[in-house]
PDB file of N, CA and C in Angstrom:
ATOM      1  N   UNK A   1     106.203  95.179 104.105  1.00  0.00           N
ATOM      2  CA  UNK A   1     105.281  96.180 104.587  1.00  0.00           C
ATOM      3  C   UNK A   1     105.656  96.509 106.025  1.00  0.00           C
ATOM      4  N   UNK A   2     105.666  97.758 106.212  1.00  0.00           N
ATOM      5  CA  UNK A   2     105.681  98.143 108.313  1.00  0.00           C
ATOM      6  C   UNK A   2     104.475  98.940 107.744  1.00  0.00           C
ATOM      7  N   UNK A   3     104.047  98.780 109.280  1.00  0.00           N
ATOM      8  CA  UNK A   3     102.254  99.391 109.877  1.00  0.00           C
ATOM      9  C   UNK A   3     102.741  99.155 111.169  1.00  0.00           C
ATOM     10  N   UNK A   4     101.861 100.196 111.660  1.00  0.00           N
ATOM     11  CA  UNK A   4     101.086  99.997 113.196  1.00  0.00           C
ATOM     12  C   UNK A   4     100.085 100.639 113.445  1.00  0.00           C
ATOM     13  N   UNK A   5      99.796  99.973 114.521  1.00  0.00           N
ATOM     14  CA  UNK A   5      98.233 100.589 115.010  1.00  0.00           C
ATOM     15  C   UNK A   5      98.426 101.451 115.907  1.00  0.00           C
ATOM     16  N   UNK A   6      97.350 102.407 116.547  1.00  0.00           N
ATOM     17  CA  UNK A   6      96.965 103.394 117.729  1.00  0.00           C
ATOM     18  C   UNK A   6      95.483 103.073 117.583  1.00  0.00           C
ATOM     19  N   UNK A   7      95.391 103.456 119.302  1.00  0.00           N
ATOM     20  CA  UNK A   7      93.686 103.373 119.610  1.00  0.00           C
ATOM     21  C   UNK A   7      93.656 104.997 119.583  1.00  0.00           C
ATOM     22  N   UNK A   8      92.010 105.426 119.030  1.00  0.00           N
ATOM     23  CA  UNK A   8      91.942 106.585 119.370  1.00  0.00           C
ATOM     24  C   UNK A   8      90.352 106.501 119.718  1.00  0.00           C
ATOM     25  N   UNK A   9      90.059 107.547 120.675  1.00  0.00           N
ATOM     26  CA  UNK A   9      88.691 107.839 121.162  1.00  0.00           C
ATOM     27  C   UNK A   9      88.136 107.421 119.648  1.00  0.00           C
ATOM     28  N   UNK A  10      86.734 106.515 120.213  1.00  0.00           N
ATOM     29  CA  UNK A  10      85.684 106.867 119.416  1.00  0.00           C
ATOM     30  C   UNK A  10      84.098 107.198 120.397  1.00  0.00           C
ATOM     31  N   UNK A  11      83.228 107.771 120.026  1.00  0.00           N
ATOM     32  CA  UNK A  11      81.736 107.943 120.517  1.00  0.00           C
ATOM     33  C   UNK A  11      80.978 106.592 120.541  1.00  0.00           C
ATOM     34  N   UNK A  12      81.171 106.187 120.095  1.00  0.00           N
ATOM     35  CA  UNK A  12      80.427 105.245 120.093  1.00  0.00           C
ATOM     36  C   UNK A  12      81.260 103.592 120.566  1.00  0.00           C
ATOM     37  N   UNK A  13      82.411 103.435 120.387  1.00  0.00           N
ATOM     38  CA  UNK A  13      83.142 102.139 120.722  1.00  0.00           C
ATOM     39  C   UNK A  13      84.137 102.541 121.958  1.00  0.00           C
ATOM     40  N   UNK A  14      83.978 103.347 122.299  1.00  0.00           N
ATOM     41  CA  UNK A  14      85.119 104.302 123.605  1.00  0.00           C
ATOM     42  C   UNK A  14      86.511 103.767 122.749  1.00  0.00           C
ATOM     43  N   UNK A  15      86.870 103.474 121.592  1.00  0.00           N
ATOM     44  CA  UNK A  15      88.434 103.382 121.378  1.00  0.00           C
ATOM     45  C   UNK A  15      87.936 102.069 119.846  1.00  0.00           C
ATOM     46  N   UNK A  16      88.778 102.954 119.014  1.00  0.00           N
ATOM     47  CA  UNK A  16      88.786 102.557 117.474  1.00  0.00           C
ATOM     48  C   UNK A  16      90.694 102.115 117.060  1.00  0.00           C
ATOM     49  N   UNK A  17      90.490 101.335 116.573  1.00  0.00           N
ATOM     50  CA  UNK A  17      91.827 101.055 115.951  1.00  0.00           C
ATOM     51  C   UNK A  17      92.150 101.837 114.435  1.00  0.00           C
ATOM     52  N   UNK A  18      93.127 102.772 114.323  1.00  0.00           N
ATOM     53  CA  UNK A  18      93.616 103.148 113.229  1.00  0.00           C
ATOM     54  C   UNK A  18      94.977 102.699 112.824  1.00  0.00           C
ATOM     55  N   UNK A  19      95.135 102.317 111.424  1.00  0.00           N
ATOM     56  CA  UNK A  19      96.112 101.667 110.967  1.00  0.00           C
ATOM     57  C   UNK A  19      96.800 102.514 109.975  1.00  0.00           C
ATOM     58  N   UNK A  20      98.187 102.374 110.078  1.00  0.00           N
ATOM     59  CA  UNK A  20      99.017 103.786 109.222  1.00  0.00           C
ATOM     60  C   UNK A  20     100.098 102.459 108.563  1.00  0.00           C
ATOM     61  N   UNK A  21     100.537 102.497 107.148  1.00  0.00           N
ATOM     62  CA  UNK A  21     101.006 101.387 106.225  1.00  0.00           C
ATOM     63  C   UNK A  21     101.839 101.982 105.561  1.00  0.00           C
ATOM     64  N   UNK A  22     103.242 101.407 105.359  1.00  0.00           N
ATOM     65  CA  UNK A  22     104.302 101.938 104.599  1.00  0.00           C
ATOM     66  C   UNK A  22     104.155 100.408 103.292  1.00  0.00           C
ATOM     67  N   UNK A  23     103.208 101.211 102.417  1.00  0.00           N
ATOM     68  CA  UNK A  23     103.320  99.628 101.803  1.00  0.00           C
ATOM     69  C   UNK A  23     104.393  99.391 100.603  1.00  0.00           C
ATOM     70  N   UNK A  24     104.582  98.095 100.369  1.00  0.00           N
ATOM     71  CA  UNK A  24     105.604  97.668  99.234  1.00  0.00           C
ATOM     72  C   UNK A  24     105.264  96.731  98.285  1.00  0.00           C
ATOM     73  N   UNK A  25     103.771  96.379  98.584  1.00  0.00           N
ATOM     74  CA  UNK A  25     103.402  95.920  97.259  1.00  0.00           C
ATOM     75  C   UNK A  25     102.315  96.503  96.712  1.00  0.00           C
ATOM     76  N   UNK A  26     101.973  95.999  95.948  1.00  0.00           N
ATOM     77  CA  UNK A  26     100.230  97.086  95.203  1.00  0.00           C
ATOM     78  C   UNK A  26      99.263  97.133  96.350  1.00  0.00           C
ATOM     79  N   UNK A  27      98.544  98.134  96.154  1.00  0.00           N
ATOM     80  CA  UNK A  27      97.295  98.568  96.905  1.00  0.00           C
ATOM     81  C   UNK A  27      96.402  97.351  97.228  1.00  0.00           C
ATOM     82  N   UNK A  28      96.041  96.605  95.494  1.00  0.00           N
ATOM     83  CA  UNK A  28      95.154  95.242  95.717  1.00  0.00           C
ATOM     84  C   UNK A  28      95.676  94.164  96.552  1.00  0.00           C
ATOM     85  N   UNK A  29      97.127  93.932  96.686  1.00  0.00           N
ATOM     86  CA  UNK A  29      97.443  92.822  97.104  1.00  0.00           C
ATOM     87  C   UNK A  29      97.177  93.370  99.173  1.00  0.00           C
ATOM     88  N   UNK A  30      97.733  94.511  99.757  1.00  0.00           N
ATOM     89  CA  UNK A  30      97.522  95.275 100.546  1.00  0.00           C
ATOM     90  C   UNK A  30      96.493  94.911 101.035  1.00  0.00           C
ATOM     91  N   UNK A  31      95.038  95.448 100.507  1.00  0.00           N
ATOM     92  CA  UNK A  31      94.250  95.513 100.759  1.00  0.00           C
ATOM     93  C   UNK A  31      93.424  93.949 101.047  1.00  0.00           C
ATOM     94  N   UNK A  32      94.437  92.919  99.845  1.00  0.00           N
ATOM     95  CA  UNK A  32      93.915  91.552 100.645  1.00  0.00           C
ATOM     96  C   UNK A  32      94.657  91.222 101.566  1.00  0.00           C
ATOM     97  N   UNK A  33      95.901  91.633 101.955  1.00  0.00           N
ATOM     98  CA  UNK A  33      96.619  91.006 103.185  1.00  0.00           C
ATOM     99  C   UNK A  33      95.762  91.440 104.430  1.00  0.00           C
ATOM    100  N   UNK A  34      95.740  92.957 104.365  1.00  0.00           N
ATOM    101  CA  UNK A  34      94.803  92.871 105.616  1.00  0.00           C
ATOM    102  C   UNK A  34      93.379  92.526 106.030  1.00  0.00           C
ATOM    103  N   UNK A  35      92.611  92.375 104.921  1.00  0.00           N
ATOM    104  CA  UNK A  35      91.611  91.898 104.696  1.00  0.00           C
ATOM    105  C   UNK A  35      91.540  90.529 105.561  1.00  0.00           C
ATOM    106  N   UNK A  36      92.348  90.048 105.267  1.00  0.00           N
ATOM    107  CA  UNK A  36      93.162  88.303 105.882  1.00  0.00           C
ATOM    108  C   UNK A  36      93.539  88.436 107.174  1.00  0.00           C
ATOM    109  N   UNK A  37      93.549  89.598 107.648  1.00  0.00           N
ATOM    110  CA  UNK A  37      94.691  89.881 108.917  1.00  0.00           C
ATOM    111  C   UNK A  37      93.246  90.144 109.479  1.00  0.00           C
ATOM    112  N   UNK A  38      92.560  90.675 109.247  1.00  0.00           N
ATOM    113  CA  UNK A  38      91.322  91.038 109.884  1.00  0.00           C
ATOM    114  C   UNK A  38      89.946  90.026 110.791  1.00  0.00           C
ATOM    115  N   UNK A  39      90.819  89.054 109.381  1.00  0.00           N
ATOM    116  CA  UNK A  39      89.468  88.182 109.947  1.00  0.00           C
ATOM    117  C   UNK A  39      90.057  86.938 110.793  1.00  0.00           C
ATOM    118  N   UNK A  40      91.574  86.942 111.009  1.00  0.00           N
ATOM    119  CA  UNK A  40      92.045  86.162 111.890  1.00  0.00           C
ATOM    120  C   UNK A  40      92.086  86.993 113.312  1.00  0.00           C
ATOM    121  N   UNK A  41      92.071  88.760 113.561  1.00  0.00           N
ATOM    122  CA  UNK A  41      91.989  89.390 115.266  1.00  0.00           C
ATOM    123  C   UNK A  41      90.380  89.299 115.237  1.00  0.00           C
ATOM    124  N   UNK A  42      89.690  88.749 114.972  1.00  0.00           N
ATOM    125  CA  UNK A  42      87.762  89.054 114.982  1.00  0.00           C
ATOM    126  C   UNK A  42      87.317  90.331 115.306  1.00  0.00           C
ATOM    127  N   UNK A  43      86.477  90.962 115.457  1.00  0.00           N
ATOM    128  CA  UNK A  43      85.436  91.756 115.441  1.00  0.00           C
ATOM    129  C   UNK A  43      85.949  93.328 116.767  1.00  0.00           C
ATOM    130  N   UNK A  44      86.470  92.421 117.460  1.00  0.00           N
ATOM    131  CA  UNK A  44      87.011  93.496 118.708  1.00  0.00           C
ATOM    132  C   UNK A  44      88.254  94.278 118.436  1.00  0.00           C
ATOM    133  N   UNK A  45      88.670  93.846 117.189  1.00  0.00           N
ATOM    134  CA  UNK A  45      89.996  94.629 116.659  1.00  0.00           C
ATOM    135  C   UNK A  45      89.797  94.984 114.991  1.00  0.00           C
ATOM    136  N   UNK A  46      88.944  94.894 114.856  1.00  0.00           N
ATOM    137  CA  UNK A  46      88.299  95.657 113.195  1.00  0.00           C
ATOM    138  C   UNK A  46      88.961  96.484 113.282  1.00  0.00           C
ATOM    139  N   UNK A  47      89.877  97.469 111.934  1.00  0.00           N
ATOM    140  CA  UNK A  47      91.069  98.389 112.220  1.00  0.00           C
ATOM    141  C   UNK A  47      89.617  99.499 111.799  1.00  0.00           C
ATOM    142  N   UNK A  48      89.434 100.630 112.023  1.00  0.00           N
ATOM    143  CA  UNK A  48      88.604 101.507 111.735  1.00  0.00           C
ATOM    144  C   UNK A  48      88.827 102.663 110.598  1.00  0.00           C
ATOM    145  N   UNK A  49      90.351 102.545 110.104  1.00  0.00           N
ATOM    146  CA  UNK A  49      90.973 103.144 109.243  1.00  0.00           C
ATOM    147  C   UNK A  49      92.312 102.829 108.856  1.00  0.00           C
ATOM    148  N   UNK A  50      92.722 102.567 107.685  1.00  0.00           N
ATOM    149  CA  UNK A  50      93.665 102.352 107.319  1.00  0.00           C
ATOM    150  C   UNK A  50      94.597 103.382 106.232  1.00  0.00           C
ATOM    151  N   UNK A  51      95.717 103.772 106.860  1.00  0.00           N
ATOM    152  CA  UNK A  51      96.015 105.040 106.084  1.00  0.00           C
ATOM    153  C   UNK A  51      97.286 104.958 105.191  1.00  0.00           C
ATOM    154  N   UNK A  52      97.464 104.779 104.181  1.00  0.00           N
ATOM    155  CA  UNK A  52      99.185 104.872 103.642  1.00  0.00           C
ATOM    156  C   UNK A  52      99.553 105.946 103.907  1.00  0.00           C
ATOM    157  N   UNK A  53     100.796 105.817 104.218  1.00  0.00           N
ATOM    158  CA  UNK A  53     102.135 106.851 104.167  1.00  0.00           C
ATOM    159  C   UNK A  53     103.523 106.303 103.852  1.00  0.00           C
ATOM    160  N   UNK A  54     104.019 107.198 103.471  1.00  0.00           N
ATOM    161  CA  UNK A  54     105.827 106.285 103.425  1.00  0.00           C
ATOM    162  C   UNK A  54     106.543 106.524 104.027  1.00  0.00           C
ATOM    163  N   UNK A  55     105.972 106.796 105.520  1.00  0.00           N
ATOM    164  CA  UNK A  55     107.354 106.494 106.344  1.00  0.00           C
ATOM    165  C   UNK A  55     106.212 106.745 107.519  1.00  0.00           C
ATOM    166  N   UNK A  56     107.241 106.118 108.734  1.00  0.00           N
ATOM    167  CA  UNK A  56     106.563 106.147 109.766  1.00  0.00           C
ATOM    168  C   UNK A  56     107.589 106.983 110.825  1.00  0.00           C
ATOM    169  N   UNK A  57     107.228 107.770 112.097  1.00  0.00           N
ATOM    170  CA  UNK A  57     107.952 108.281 113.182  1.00  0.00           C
ATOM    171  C   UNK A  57     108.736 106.813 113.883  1.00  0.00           C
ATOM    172  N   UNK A  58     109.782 107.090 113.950  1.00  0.00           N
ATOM    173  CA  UNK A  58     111.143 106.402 114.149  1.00  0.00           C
ATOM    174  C   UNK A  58     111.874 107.103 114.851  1.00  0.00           C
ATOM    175  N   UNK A  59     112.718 105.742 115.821  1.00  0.00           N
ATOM    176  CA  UNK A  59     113.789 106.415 116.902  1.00  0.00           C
ATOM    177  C   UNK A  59     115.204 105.785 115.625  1.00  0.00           C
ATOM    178  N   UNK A  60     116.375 106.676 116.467  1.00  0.00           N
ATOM    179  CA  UNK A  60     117.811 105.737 115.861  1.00  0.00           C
ATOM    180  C   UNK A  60     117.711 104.576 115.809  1.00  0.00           C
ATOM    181  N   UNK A  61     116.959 103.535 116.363  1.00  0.00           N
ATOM    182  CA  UNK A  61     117.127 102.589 116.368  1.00  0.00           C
ATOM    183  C   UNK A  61     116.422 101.848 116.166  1.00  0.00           C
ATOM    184  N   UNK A  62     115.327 102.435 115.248  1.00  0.00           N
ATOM    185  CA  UNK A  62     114.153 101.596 114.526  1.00  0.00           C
ATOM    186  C   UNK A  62     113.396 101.950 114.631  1.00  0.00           C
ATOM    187  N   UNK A  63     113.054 101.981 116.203  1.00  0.00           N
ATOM    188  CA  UNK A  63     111.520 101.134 116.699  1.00  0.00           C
ATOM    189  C   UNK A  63     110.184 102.676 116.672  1.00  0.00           C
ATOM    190  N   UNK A  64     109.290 102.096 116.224  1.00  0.00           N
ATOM    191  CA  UNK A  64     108.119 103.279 115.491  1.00  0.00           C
ATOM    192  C   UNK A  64     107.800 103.833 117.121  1.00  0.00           C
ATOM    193  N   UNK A  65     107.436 105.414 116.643  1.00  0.00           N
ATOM    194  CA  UNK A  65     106.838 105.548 118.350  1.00  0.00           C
ATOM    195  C   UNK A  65     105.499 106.084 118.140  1.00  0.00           C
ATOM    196  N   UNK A  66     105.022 104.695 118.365  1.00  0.00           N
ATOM    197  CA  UNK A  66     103.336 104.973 118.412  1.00  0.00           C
ATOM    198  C   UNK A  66     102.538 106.148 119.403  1.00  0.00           C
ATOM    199  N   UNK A  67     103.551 106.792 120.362  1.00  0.00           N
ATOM    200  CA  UNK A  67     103.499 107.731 121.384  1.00  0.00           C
ATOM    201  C   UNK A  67     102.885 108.824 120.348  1.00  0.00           C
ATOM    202  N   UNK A  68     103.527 109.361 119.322  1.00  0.00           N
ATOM    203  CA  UNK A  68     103.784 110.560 118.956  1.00  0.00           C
ATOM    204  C   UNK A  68     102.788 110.797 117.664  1.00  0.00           C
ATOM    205  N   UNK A  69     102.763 109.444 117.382  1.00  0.00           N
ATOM    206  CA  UNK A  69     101.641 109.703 116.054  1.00  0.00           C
ATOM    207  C   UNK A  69     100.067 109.467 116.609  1.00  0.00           C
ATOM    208  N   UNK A  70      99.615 108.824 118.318  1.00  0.00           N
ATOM    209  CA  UNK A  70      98.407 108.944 119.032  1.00  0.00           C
ATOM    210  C   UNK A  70      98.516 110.555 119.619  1.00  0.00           C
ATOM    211  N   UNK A  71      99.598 110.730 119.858  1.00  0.00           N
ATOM    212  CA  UNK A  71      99.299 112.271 120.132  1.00  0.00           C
ATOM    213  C   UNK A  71      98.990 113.516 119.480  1.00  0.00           C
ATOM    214  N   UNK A  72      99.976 113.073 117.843  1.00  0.00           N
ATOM    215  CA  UNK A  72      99.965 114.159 116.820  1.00  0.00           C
ATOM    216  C   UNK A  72      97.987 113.773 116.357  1.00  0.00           C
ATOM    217  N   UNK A  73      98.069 113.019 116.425  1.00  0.00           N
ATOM    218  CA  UNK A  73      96.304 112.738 116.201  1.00  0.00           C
ATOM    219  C   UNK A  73      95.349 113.372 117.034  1.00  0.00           C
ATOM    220  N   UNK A  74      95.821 113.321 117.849  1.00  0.00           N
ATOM    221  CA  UNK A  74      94.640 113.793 119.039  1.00  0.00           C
ATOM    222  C   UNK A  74      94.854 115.216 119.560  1.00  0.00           C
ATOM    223  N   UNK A  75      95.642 115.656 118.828  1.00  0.00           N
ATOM    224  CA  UNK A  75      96.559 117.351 118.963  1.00  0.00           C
ATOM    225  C   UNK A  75      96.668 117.621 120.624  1.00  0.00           C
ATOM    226  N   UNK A  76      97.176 116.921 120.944  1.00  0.00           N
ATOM    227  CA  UNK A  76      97.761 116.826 122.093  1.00  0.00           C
ATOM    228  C   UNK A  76      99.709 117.146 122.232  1.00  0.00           C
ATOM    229  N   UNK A  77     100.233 117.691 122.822  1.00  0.00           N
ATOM    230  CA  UNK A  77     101.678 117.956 123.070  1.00  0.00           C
ATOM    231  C   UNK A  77     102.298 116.918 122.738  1.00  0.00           C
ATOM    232  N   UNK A  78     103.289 116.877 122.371  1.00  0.00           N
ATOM    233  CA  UNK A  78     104.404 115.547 121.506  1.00  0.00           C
ATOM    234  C   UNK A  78     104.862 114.839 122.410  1.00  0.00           C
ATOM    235  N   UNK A  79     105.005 116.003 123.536  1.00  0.00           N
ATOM    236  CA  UNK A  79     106.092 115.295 124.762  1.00  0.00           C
ATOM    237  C   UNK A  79     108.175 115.030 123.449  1.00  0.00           C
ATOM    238  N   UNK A  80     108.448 114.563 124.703  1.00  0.00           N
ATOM    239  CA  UNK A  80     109.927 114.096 124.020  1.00  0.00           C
ATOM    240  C   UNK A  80     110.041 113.736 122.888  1.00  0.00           C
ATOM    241  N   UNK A  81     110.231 114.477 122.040  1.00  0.00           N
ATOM    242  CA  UNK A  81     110.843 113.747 120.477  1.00  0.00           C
ATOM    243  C   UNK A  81     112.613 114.067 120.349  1.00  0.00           C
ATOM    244  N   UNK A  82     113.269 113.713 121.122  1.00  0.00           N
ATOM    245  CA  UNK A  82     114.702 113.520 121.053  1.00  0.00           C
ATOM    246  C   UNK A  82     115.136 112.413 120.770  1.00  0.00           C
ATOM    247  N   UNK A  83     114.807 111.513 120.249  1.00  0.00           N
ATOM    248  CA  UNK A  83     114.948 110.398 120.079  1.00  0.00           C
ATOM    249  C   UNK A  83     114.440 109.631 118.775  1.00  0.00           C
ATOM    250  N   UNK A  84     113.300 110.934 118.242  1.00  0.00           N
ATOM    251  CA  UNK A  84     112.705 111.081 116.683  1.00  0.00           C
ATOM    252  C   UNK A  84     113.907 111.308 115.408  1.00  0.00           C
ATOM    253  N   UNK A  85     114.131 110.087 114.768  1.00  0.00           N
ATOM    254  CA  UNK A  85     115.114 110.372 113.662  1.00  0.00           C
ATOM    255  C   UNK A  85     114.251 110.697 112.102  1.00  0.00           C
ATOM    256  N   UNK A  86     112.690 111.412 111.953  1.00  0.00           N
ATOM    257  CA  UNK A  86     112.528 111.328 111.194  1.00  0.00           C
ATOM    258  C   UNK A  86     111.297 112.134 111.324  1.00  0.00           C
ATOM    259  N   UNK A  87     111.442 113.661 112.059  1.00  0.00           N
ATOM    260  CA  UNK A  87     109.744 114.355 112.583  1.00  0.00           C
ATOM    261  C   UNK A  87     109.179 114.816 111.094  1.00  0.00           C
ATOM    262  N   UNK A  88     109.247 114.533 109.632  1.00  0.00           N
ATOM    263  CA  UNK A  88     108.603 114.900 108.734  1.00  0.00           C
ATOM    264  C   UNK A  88     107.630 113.569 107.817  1.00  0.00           C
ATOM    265  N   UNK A  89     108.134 112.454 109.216  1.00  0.00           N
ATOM    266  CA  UNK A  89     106.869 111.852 109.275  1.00  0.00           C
ATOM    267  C   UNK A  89     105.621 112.206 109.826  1.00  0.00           C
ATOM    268  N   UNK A  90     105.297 112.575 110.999  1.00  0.00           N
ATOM    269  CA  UNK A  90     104.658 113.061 111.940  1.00  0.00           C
ATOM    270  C   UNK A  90     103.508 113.981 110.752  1.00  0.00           C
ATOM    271  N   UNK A  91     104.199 115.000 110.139  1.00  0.00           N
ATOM    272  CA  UNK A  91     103.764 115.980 109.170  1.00  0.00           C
ATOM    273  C   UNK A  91     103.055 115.077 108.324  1.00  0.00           C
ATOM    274  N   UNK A  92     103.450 114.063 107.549  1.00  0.00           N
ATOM    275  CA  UNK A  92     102.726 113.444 106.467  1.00  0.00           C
ATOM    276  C   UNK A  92     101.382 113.004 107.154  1.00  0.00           C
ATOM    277  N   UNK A  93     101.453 112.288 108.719  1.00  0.00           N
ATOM    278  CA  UNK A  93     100.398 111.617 108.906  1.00  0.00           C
ATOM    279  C   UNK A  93      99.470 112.178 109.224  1.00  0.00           C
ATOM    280  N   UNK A  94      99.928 113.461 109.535  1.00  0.00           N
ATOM    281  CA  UNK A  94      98.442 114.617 110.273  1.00  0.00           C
ATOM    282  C   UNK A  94      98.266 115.134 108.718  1.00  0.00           C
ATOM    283  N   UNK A  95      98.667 115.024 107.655  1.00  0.00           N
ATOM    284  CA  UNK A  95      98.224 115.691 106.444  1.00  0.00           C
ATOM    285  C   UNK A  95      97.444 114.545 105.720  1.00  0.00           C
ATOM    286  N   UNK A  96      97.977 113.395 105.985  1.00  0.00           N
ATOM    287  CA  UNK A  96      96.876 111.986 105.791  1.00  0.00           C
ATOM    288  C   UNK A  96      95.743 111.774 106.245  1.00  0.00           C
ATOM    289  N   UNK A  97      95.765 111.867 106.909  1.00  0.00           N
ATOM    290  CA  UNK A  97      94.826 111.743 108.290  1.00  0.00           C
ATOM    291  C   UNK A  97      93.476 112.804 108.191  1.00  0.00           C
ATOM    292  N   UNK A  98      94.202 114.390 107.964  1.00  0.00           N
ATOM    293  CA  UNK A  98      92.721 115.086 107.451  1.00  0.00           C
ATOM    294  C   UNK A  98      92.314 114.835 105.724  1.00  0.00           C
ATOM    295  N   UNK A  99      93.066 114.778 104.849  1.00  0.00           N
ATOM    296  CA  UNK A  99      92.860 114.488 103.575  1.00  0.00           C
ATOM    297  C   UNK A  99      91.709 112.643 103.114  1.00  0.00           C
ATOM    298  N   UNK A 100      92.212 112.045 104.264  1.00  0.00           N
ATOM    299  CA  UNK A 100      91.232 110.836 103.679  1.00  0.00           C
ATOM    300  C   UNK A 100      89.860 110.776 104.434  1.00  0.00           C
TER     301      UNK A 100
END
């Protein structure tokens, strides 16, 4: 499985954790891993949403850029994506994101 998190404004908690999941095993098993994952960060890191997609925004060299998918969320400017080997992620997660 790869995931990561972003904080985004909330009204009421000033900042919510959302979780975006490239998963590889079933939904049920998923849904107990983090279930498990949840109750070992306690209460101050409750994820507030958890979203599948299959793929995540990526540089050449792996590493996810949580920059671009807190921004594509918050429709805020991308800033630098030269370094994005994969912007039709970006697309899936803002189409995730209003659909669930």
């Amino acid at each position: 499985m790869s995931c990561t998190c972003v904080g985004v404004p909330d009204k009421v908690k000033g900042e919510v954790l959302m979780c975006f999941v490239v998963p590889k095993a079933s939904k049920e098993r998923l849904e107990a891993e983090l279930l498990e994952l949840e109750k070992k960060l306690g209460k101050a890191l409750v994820l507030s949403r958890i979203i599948l997609v299959r793929d995540l925004p990526r540089t050449r060299n792996g590493k996810i850029m949580r920059r671009l998918i807190r921004n594509a969320l918050l429709g805020k400017e991308l800033g630098d994506t030269s370094s994005l080997e994969n912007p039709q992620s970006l697309e899936e997660i803002k189409r995730a994101v209003k659909g669930s």
